[in-house]
Protein backbone atom coordinates (compact mmCIF):
# COMPACT_ATOMS: atom_id res chain seq x y z
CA UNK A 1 -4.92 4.44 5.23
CA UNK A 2 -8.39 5.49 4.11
CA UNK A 3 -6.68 7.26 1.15
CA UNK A 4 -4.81 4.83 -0.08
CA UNK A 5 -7.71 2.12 0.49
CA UNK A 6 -9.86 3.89 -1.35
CA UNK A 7 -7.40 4.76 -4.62
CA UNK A 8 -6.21 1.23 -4.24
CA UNK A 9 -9.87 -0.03 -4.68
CA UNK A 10 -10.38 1.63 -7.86
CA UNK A 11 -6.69 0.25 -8.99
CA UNK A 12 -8.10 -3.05 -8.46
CA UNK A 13 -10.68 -2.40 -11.31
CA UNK A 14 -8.20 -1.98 -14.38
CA UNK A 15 -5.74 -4.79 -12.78
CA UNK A 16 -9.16 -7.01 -12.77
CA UNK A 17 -9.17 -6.43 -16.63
CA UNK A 18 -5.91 -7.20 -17.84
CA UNK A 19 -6.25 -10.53 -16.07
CA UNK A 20 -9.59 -11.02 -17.73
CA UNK A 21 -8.71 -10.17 -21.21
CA UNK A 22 -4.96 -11.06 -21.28
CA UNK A 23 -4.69 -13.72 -19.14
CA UNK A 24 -7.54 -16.07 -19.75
CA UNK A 25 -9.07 -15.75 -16.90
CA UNK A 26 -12.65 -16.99 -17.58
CA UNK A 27 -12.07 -19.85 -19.37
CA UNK A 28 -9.46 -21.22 -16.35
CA UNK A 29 -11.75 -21.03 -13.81
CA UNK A 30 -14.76 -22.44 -15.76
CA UNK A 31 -12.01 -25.29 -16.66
CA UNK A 32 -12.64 -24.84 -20.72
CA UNK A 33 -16.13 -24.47 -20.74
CA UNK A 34 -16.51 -20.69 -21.54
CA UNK A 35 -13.92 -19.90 -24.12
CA UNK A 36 -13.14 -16.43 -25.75
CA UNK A 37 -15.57 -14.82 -23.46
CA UNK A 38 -13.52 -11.40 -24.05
CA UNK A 39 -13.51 -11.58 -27.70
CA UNK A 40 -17.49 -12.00 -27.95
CA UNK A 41 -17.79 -9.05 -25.44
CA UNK A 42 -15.62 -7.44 -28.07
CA UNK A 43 -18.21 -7.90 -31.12
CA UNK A 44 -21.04 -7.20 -28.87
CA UNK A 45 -19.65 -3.86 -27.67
CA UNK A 46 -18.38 -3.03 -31.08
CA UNK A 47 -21.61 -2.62 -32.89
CA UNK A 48 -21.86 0.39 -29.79
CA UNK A 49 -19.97 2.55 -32.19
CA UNK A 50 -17.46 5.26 -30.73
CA UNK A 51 -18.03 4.06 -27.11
CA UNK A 52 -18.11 0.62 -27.70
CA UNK A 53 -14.43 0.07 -26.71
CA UNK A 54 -14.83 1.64 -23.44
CA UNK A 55 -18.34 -0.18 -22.81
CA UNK A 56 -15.78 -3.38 -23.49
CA UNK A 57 -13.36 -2.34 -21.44
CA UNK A 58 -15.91 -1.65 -17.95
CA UNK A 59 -17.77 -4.79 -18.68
CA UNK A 60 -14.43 -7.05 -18.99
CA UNK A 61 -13.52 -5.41 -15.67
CA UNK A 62 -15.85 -5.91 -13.51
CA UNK A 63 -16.45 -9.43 -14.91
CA UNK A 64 -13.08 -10.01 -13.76
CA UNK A 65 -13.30 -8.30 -10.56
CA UNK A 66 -16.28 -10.57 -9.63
CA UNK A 67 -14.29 -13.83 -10.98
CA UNK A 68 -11.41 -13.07 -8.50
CA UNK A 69 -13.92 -12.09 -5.67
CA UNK A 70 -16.00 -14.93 -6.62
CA UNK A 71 -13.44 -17.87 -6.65
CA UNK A 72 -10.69 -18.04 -3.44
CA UNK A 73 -6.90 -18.36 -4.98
CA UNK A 74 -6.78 -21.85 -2.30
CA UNK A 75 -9.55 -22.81 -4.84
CA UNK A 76 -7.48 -22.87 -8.05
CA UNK A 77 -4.91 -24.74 -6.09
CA UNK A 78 -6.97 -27.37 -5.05
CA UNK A 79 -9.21 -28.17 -8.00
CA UNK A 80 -6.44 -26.67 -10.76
CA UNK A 81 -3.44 -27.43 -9.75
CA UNK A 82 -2.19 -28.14 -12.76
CA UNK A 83 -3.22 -24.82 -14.41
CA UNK A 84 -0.58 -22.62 -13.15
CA UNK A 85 -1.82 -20.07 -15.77
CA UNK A 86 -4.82 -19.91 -13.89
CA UNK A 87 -3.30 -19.38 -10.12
CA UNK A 88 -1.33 -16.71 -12.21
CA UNK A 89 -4.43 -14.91 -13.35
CA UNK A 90 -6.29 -14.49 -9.99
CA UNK A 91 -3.56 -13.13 -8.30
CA UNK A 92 -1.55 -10.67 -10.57
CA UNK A 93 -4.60 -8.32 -10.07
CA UNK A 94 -4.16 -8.47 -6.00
CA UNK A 95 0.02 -8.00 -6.93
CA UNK A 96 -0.20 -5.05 -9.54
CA UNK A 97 -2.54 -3.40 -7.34
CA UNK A 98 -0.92 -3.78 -4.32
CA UNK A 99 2.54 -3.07 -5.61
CA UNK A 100 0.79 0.07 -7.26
CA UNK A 101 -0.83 1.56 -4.66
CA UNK A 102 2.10 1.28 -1.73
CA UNK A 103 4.11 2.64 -4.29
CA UNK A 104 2.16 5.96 -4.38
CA UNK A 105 1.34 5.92 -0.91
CA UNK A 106 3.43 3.93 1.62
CA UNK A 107 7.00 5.14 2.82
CA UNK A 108 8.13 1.91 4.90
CA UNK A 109 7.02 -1.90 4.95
CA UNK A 110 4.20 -1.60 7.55
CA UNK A 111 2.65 1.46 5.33
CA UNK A 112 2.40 -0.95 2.28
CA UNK A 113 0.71 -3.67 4.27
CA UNK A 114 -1.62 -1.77 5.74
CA UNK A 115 -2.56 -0.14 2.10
CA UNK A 116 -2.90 -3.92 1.26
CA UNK A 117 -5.02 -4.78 4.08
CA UNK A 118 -7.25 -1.46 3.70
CA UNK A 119 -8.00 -2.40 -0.32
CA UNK A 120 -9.16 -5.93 1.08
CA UNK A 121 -11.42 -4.77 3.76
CA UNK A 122 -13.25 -2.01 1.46
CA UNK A 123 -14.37 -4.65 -0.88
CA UNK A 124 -15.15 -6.84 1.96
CA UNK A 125 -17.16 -4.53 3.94
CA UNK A 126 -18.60 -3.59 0.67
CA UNK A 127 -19.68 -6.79 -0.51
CA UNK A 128 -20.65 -8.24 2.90
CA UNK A 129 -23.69 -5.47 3.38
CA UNK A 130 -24.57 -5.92 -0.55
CA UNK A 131 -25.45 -9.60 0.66
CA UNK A 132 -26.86 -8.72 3.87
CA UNK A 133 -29.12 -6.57 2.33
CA UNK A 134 -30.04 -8.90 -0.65
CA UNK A 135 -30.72 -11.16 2.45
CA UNK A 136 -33.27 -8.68 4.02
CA UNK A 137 -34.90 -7.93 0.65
CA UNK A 138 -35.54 -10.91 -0.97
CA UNK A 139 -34.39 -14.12 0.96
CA UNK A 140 -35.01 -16.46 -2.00
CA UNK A 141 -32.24 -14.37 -3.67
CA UNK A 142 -29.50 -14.62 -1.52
CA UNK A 143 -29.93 -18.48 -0.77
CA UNK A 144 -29.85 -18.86 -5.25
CA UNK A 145 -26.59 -16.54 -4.58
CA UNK A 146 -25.43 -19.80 -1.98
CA UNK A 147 -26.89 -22.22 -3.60
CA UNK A 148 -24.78 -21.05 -6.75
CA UNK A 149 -21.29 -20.52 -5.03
CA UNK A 150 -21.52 -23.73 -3.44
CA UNK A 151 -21.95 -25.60 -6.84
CA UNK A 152 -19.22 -23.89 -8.20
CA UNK A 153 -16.73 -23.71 -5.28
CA UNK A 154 -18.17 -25.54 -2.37
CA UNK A 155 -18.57 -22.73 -0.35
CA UNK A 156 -21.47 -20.46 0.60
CA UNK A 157 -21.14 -16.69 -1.01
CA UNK A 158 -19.94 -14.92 1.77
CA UNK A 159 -17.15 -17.65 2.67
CA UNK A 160 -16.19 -17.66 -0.73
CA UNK A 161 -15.88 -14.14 -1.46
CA UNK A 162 -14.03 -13.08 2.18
CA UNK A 163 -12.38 -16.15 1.41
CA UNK A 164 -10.98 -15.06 -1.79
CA UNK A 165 -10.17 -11.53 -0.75
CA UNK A 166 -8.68 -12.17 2.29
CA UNK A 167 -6.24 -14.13 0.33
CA UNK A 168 -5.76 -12.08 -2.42
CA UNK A 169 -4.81 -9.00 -0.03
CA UNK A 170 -2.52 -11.18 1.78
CA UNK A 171 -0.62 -12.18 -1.30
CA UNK A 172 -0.36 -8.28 -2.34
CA UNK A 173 0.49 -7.34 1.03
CA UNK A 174 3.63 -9.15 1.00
CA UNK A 175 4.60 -7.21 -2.38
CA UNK A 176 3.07 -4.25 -1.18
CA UNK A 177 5.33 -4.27 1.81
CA UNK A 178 8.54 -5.12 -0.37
CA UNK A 179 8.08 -1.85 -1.91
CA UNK A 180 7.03 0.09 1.35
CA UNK A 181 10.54 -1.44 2.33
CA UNK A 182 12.44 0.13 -0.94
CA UNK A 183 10.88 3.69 0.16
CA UNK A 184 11.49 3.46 4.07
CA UNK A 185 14.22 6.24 5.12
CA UNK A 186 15.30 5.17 8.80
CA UNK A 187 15.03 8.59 11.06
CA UNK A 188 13.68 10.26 8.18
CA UNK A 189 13.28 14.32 8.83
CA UNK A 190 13.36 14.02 12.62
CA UNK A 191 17.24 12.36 12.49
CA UNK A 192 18.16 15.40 9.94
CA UNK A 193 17.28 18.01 11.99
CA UNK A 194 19.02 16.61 15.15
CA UNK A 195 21.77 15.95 12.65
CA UNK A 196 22.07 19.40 11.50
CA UNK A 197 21.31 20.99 15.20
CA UNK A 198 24.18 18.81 16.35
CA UNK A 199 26.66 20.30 13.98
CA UNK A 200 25.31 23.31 14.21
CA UNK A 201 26.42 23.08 18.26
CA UNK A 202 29.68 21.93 17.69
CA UNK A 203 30.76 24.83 15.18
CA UNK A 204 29.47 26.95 17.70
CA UNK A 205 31.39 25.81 20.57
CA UNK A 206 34.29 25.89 17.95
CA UNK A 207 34.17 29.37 17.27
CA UNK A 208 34.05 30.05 21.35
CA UNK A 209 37.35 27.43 21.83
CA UNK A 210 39.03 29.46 19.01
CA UNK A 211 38.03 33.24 20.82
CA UNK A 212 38.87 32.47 23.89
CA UNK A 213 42.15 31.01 22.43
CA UNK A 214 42.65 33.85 20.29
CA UNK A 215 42.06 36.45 23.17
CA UNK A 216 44.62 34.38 25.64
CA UNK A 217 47.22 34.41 22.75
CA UNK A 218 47.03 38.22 23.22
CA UNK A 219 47.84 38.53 26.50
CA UNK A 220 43.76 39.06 27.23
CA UNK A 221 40.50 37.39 27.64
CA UNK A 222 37.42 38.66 29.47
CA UNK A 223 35.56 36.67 32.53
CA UNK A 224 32.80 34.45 31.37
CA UNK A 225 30.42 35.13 34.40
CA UNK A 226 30.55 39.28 33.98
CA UNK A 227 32.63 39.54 30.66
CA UNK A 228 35.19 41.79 32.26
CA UNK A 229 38.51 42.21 30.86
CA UNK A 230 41.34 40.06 32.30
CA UNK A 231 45.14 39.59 31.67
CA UNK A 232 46.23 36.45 31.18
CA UNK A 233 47.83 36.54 35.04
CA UNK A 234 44.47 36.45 36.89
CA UNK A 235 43.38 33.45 38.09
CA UNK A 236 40.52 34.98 39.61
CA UNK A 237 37.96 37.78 38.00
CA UNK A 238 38.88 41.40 39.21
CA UNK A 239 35.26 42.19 39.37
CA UNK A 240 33.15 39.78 40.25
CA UNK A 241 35.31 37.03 42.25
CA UNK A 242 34.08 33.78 39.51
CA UNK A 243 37.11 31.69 38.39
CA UNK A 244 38.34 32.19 34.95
């Protein structure tokens, strides 16, 4: 679960950036008012040179990985309900991540919710103690940090952002655990094995029926307590007294 917490995580990153450049993400949730964000990253970044379109690429990431962390998806339903484009664009990164990352690592539904579940407590976890810290070092900062969220979403920052993941897991869990579903093998190695063993016993006990058949066709068979040899007359072993 750690594993697959962890890769999922980092999956999250690139998902966060094809929402952000592809899908408008910025100027949805700022309702208009910051427009082509991505393509002025892009001129910015380009006058980098060589590494300018991978400095593009890392920014527009993790500026939408904080925009999804940042604003809860019951948010965009409330105040946007009539941008379905938006609702759309904060939770195809939770999806492709989710549906990613249980399809690497889980093998039945419960495995793909719980890879679900893990991606949403790392960042929580993570971004909990980044706050509680803040909190410790410099008060003034964290209350601007609450002061901000609550203009923009009416929540205090650590509402908002557990808020928001909690909800964005829970939406990829329930892909996540579709495709756990599509890779769960009822009895899986276990139910071979007894499988084989069990056929394995009854061509055994085959090949004994068709001896002892073969030997009483003869006119002989041998006692199964001693393994003397009988005639097909005796009832009773010669040599040790056991039934045949």
């Amino acid at each position: 679960m750690i594993g697959s917490g962890c890769a999922g995580m980092l999956c999250l990153i690139p998902m966060a950036w094809i929402s952000f450049r592809f899908l408008n993400l910025t100027e949805g949730l700022t309702g208009g008012l910051i427009e082509n964000l991505d393509d002025a990253l892009g001129i910015i970044t380009g006058k980098l040179g060589d590494i300018g379109l991978f400095v593009e690429i890392i920014a527009g990431a993790f500026i939408g990985l904080g925009l999804i962390f940042l604003f809860p998806i019951h948010w965009c339903i409330f105040y946007r309900p009539e941008n379905i484009g938006l609702i759309i664009a904060v939770t195809v990164p939770w999806i492709l991540c989710c549906v990613i990352t249980s399809g690497i690592f889980a093998h039945s539904p419960r495995g793909g919710i719980h890879s679900s579940l893990a991606i949403g407590i790392g960042y929580a976890t993570i971004l909990s103690i980044a706050y509680l810290v803040l909190s410790l070092v410099t008060p003034l900062g964290s209350a601007i940090l609450d002061g901000v969220l609550i203009g923009l979403t009416d929540l205090p920052y650590l509402v908002a952002v557990l808020t928001a993941i909690l909800e964005g897991c829970l939406v990829g869990a329930v892909f996540g655990g579709f495709i756990g579903s599509l890779k769960y093998k009822p009895g899986g190695i276990k139910g071979s094995k007894a499988k084989s063993k069990g056929k394995e016993e009854v061509t055994e006990i085959s090949d004994v029926n068709r001896a002892i058949e073969s030997s009483v066709m003869m006119g002989k068979t041998t006692c199964t307590n001693c393994g003397a040899k009988l005639t097909s007359d005796d009832m009773f072993c010669t040599n040790c007294g056991a039934k045949r």
